[in-house]
Protein backbone atom coordinates (compact mmCIF):
# COMPACT_ATOMS: atom_id res chain seq x y z
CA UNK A 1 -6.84 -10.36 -16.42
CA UNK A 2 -4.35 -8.10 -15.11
CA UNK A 3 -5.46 -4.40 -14.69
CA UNK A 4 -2.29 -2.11 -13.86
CA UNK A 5 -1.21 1.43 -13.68
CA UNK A 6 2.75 2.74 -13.68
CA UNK A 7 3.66 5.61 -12.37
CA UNK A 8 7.49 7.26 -11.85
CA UNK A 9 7.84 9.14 -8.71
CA UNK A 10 11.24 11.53 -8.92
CA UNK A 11 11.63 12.40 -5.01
CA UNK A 12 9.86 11.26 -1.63
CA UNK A 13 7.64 14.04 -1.77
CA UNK A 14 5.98 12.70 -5.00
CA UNK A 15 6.00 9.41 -3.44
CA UNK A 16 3.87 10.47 -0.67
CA UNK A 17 2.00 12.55 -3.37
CA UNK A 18 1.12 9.13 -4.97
CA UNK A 19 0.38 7.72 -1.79
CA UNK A 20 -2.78 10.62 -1.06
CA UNK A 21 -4.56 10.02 -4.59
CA UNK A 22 -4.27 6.75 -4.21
CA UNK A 23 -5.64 7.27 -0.47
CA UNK A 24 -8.32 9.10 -1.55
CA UNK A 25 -9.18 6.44 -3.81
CA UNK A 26 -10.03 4.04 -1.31
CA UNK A 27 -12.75 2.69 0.96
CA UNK A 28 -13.34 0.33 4.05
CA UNK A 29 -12.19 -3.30 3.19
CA UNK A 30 -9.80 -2.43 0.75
CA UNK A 31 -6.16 -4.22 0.96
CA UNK A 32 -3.31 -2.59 -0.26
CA UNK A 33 -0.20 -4.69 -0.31
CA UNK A 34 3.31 -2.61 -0.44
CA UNK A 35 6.56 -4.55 -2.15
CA UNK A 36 10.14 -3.63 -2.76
CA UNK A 37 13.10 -3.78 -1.20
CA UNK A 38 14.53 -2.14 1.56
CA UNK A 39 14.62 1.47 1.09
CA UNK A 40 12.27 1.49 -2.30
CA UNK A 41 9.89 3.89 -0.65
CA UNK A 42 7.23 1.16 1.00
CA UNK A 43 6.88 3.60 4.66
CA UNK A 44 6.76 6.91 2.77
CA UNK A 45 3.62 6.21 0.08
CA UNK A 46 1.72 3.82 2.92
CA UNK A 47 2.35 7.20 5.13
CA UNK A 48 0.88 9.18 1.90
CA UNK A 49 -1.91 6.69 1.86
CA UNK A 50 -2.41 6.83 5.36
CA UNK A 51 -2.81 10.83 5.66
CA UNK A 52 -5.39 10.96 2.66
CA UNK A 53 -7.24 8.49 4.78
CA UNK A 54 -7.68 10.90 7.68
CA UNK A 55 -4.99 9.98 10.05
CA UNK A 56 -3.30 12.49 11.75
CA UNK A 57 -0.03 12.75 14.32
CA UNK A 58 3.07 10.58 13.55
CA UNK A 59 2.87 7.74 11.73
CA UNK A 60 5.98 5.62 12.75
CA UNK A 61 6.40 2.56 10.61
CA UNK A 62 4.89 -0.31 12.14
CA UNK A 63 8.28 -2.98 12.29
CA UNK A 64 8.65 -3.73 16.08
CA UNK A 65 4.77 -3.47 16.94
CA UNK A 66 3.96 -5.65 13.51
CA UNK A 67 0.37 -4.11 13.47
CA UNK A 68 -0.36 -0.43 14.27
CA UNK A 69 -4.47 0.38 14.18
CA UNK A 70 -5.61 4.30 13.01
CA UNK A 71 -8.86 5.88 13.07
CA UNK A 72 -9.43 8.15 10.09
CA UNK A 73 -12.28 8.81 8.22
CA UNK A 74 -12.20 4.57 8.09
CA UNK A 75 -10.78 2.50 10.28
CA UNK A 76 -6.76 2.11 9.23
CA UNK A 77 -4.76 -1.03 9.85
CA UNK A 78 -1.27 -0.54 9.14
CA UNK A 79 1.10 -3.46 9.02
CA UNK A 80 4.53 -4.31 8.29
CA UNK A 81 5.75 -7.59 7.94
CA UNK A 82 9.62 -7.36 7.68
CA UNK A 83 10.27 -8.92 10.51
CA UNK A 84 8.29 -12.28 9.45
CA UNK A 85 9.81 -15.85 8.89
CA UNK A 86 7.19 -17.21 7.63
CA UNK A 87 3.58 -16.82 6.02
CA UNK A 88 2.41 -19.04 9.66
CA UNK A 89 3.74 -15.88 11.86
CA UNK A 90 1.18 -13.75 9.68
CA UNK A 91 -1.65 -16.09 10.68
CA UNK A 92 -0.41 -16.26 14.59
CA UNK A 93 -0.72 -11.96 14.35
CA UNK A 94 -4.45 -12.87 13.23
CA UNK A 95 -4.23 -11.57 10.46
CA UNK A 96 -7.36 -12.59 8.41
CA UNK A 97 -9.35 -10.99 11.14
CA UNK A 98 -7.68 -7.94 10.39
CA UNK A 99 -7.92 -7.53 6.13
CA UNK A 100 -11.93 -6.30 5.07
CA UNK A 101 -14.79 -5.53 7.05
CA UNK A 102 -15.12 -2.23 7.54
CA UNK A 103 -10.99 -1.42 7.31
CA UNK A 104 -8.99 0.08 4.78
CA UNK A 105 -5.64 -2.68 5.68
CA UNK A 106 -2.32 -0.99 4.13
CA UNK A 107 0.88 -3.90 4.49
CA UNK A 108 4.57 -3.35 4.06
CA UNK A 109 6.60 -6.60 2.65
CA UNK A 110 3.16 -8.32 1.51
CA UNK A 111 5.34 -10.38 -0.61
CA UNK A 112 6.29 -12.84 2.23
CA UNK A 113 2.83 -13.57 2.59
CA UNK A 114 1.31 -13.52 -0.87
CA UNK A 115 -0.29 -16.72 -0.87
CA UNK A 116 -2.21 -15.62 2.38
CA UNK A 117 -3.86 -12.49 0.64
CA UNK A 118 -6.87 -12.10 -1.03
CA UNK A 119 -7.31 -11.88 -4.68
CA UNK A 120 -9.57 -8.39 -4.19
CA UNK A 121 -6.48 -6.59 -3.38
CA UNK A 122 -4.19 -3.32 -5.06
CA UNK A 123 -0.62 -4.71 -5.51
CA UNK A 124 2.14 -2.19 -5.43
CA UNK A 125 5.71 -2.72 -6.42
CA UNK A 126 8.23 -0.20 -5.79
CA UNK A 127 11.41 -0.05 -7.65
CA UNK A 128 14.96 1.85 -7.62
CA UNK A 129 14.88 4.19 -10.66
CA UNK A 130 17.96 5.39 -12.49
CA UNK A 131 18.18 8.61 -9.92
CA UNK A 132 19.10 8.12 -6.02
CA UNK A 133 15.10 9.27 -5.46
CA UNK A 134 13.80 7.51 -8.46
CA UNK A 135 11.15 5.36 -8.06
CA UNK A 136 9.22 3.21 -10.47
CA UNK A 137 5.95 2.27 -9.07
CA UNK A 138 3.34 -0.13 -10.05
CA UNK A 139 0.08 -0.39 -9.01
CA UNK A 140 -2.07 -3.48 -10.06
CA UNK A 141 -5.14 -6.26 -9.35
CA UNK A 142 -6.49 -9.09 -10.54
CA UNK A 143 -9.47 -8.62 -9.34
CA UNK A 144 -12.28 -7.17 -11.90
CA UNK A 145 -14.51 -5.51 -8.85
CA UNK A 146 -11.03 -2.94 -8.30
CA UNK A 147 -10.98 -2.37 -12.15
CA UNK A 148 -12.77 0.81 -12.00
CA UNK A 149 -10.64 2.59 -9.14
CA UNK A 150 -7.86 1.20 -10.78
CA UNK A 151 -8.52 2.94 -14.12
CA UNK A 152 -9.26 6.19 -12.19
CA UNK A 153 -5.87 6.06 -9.83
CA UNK A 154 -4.12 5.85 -13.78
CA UNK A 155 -6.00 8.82 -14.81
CA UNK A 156 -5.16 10.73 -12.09
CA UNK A 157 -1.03 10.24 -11.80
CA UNK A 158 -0.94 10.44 -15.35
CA UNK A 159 1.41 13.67 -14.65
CA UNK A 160 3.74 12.29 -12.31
CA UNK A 161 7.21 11.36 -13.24
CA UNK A 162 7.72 14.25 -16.45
């Protein structure tokens, strides 16, 4: 079963906004993979998700480097997989030795590597809404041990997007 949340951000700033409670929300060995297309808004909540997590300075988005590593309040592995052909690039960044342990592992374009990722894991799509800053944004897992978080992330953006 499914478990998912939808939210509608109206501007970046909400975006980000989402992108701190969701933060918040989260603890070491949690995966959060980021989808949409370009533009949809994937840098500016990871950035939101980032900050709640304790990092501080600029956070530049992670295309040319692939794999930028934080410390926060947990460790924070931020990685962005645009510029991948292929799931076998992911696994030549060593990438499994990156997702869990003690690391909270945030991924732009997770969607080229789907089959790679875990089940325990929050999906988020990101999608153009009606306005130029519109963005409909769903957050979901499969996995019943997320369930919990999951329903509490939906409690608390029930006000965003009205």
């Amino acid at each position: 079963m499914i478990h998912l949340v939808k939210v509608l951000s109206k501007s970046p700033e909400e975006t980000s906004e989402i992108g701190k409670i969701m933060g918040g929300i989260l603890t070491g060995g949690d995966i959060v993979a980021l989808s949409g297309t370009l533009g949809a808004g994937k840098s500016v909540i990871a950035r939101g998700i980032l900050r709640a997590l304790g990092v501080e300075g600029d956070i530049p988005s992670p295309s040319f480097v692939l794999v930028a590593q934080y410390e926060g309040g947990v460790p924070v592995n931020h990685i962005d997989l645009y510029r991948l052909t292929s799931p076998d690039e992911a696994l030549g960044l060593g990438l499994e030795d990156l997702l869990g342990g003690d690391s909270v592992s945030v991924m732009e374009w997770a969607d080229k590597i789907e089959s790679l990722l875990p089940e325990a894991r929050y999906d988020i799509l990101l999608e153009q809404g009606r306005g130029p800053d519109d963005r409909f944004i769903t957050i979901k897992s499969a996995d019943p041990g997320l369930r919990k978080r999951l329903m509490i992330m939906g409690k608390l953006l029930e006000g965003f997007g009205r």
